[in-house]
N, C-alpha and C. Protein backbone atom coordinates (compact mmCIF):
# COMPACT_ATOMS: atom_id res chain seq x y z
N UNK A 1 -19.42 -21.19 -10.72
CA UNK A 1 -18.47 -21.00 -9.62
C UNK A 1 -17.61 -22.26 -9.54
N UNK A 2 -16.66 -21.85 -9.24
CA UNK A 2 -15.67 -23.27 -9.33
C UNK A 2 -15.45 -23.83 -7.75
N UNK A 3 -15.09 -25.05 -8.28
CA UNK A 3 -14.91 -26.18 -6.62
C UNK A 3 -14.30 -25.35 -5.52
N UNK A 4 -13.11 -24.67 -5.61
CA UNK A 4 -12.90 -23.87 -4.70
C UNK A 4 -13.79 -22.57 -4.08
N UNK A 5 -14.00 -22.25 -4.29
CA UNK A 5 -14.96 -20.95 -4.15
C UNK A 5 -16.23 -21.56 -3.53
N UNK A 6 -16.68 -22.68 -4.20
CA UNK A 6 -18.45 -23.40 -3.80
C UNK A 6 -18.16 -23.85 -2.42
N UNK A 7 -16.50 -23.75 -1.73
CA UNK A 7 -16.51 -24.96 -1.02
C UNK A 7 -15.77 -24.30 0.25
N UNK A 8 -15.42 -23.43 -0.28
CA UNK A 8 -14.60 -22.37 0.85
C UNK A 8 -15.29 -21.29 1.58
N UNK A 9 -14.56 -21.55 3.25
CA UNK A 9 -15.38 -20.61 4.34
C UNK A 9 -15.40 -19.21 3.57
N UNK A 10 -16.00 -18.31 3.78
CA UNK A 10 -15.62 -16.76 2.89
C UNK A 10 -14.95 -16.68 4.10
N UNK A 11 -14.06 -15.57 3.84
CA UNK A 11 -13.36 -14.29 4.28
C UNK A 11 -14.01 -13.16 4.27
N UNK A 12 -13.65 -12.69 5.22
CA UNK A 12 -14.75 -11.24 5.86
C UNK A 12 -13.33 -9.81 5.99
N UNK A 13 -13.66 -9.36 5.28
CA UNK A 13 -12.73 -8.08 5.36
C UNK A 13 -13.89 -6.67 5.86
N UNK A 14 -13.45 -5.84 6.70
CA UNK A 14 -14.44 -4.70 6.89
C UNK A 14 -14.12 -3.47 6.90
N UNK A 15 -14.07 -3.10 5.73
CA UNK A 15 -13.54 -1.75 5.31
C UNK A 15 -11.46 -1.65 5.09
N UNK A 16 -11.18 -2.64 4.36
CA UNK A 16 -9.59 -2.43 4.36
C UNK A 16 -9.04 -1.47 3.57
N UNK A 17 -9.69 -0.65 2.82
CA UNK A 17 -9.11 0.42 2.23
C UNK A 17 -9.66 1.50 3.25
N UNK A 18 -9.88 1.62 4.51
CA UNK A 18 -9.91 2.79 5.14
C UNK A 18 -8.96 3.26 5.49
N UNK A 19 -8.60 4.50 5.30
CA UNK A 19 -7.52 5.53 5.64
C UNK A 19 -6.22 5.16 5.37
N UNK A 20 -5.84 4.68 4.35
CA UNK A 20 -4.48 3.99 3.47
C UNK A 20 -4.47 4.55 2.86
N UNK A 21 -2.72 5.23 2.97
CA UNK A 21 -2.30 5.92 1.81
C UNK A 21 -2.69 5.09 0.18
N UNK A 22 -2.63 6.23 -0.78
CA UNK A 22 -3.19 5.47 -2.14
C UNK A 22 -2.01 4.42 -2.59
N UNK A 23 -0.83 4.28 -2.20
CA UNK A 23 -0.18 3.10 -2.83
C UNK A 23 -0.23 1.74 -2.10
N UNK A 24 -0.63 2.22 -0.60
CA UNK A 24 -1.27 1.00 -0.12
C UNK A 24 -2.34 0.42 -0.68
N UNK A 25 -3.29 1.41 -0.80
CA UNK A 25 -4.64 0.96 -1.07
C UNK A 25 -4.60 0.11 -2.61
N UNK A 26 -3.45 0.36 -3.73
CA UNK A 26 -2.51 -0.46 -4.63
C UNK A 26 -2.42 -1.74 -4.42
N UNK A 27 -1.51 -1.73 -3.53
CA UNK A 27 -0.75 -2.93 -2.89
C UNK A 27 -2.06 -3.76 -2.74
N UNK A 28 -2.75 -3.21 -1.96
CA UNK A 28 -3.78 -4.29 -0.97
C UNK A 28 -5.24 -4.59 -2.05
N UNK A 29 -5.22 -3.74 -3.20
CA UNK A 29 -6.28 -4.01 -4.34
C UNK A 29 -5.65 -5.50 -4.58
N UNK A 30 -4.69 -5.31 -5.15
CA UNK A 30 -3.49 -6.17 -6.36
C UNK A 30 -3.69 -7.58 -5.26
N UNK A 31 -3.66 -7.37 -4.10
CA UNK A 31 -3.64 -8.79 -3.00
C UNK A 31 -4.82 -9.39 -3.25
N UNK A 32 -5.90 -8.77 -2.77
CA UNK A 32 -7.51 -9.21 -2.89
C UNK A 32 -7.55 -9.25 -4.17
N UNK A 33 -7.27 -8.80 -5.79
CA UNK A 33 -7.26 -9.33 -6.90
C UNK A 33 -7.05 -10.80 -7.43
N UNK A 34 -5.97 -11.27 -6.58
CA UNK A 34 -5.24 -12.69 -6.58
C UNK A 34 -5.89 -13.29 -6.15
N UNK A 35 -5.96 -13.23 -4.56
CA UNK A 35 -6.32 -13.76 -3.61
C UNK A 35 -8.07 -14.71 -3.82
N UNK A 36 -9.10 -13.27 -5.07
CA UNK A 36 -10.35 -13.71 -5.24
C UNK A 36 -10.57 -15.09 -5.76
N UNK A 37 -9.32 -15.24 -6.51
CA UNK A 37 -9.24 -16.39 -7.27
C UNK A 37 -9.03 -17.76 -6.83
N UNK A 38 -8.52 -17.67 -5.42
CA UNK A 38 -8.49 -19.13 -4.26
C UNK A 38 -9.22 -19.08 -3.31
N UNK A 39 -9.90 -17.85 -2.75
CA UNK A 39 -11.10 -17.85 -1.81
C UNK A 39 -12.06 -17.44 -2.13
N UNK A 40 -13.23 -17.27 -1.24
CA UNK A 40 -14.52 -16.83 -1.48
C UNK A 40 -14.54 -15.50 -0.47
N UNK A 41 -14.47 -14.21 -0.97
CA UNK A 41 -14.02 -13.29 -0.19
C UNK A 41 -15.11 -11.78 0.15
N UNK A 42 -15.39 -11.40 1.31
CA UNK A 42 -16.45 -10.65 1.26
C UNK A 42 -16.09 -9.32 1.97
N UNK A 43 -16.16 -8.35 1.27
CA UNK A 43 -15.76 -6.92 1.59
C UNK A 43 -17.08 -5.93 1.99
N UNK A 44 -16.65 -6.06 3.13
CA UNK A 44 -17.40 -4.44 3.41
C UNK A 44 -16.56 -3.27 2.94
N UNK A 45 -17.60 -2.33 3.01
CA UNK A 45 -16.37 -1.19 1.68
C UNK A 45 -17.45 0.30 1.36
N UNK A 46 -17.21 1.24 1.94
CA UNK A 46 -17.58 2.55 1.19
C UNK A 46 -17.16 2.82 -0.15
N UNK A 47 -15.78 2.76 -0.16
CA UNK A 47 -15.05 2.71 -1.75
C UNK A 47 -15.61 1.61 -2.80
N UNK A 48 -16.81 2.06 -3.17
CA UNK A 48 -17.65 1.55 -4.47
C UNK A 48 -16.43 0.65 -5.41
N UNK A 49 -16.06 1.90 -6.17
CA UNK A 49 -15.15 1.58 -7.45
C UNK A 49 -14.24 0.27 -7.04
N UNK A 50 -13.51 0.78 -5.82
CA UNK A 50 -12.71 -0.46 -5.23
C UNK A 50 -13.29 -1.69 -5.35
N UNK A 51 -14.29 -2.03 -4.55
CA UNK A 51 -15.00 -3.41 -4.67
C UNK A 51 -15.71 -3.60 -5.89
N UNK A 52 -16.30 -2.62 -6.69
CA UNK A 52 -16.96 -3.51 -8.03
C UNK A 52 -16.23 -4.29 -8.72
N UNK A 53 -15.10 -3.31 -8.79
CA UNK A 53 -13.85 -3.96 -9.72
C UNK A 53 -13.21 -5.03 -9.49
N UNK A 54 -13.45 -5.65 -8.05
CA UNK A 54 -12.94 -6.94 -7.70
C UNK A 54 -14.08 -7.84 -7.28
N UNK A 55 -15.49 -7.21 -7.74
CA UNK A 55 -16.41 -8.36 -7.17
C UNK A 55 -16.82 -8.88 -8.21
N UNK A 56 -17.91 -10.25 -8.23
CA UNK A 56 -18.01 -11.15 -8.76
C UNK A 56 -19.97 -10.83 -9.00
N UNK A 57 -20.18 -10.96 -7.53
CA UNK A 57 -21.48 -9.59 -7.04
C UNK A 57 -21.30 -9.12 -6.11
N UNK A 58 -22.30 -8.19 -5.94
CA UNK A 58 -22.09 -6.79 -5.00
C UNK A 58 -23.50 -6.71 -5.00
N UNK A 59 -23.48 -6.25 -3.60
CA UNK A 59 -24.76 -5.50 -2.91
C UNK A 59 -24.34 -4.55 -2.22
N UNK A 60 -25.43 -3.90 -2.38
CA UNK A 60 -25.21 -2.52 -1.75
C UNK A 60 -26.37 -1.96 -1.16
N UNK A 61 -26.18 -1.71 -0.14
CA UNK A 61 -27.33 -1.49 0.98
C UNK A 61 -27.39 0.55 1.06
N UNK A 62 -28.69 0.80 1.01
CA UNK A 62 -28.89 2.50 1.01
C UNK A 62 -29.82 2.71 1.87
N UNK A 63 -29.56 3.68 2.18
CA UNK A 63 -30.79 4.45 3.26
C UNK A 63 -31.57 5.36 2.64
N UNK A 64 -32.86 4.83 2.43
CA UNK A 64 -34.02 6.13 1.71
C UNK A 64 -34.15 7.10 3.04
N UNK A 65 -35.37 7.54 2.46
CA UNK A 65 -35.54 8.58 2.88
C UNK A 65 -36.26 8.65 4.28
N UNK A 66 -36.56 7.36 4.71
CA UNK A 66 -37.16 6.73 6.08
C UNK A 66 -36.45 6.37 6.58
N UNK A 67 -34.96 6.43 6.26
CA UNK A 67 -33.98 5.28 7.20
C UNK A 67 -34.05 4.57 7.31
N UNK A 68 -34.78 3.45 6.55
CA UNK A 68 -35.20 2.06 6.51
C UNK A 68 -34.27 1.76 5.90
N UNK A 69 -33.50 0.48 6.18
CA UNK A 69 -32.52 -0.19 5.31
C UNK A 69 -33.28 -1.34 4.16
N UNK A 70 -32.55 -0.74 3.08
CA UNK A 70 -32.96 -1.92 1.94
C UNK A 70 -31.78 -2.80 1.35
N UNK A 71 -31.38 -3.58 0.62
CA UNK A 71 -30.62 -3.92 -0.30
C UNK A 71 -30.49 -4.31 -2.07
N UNK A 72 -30.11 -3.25 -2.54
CA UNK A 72 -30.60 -3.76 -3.81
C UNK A 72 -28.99 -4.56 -5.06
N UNK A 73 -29.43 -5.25 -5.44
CA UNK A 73 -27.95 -5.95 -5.93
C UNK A 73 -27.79 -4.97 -7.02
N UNK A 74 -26.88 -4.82 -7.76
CA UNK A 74 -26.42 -3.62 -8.38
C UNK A 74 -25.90 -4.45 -9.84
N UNK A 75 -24.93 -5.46 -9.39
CA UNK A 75 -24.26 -5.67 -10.19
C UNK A 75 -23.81 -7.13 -10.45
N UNK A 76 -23.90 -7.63 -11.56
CA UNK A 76 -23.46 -9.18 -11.57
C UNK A 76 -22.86 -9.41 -12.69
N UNK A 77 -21.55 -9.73 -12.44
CA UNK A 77 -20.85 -10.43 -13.53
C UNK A 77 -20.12 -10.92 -13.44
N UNK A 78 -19.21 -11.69 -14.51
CA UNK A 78 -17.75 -12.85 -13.95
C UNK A 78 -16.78 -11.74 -14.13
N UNK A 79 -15.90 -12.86 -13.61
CA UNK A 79 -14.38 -12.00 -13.35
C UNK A 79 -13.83 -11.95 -14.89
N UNK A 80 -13.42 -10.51 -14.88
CA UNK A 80 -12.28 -9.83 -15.94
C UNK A 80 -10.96 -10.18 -15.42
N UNK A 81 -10.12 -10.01 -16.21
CA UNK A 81 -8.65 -9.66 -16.44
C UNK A 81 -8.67 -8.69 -15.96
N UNK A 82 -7.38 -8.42 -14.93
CA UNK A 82 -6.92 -6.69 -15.43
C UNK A 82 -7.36 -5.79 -15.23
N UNK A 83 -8.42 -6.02 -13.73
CA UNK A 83 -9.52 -5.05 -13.39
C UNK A 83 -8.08 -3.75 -12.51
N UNK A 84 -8.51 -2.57 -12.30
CA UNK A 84 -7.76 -1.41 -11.78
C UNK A 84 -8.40 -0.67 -10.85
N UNK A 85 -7.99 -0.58 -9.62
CA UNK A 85 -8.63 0.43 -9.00
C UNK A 85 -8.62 1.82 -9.02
């Protein structure tokens, strides 16, 4: 992780692709794409695809079959080029 990111407050977004037309939801990928790269940025998000593609990691929290909340991490990797929502 680099000096910026190790060192910066996160940003809390909670759900920003809700109910945006799809060229918004464009626009505002392409922002948080950039943006990952000078902050440390944390999305709440139903839209899976949306956030994998711009995360770094991801968790993702499910409800079994008790309604007990768990969290299991899903996914870890560095940033690509050129990710698409």
């Amino acid at each position: 992780m680099d000096g910026v990111k190790s060192t910066a407050r996160p940003r809390r977004w909670d759900e920003p692709f809700e109910s945006l037309a799809p060229a918004v939801v464009e626009e505002l990928f392409d922002a948080f794409d950039e943006l990952r790269h000078e902050l440390a940025i944390v999305i709440f998000e139903h839209n899976l695809d949306l956030v994998l593609a711009l995360a770094d990691h991801a968790c993702v929290f499910a409800h079994p079959v008790d309604n007990s909340v768990r969290g299991v991490q899903i996914r870890h990797s560095t940033i690509t080029e050129g990710g698409d929502p």
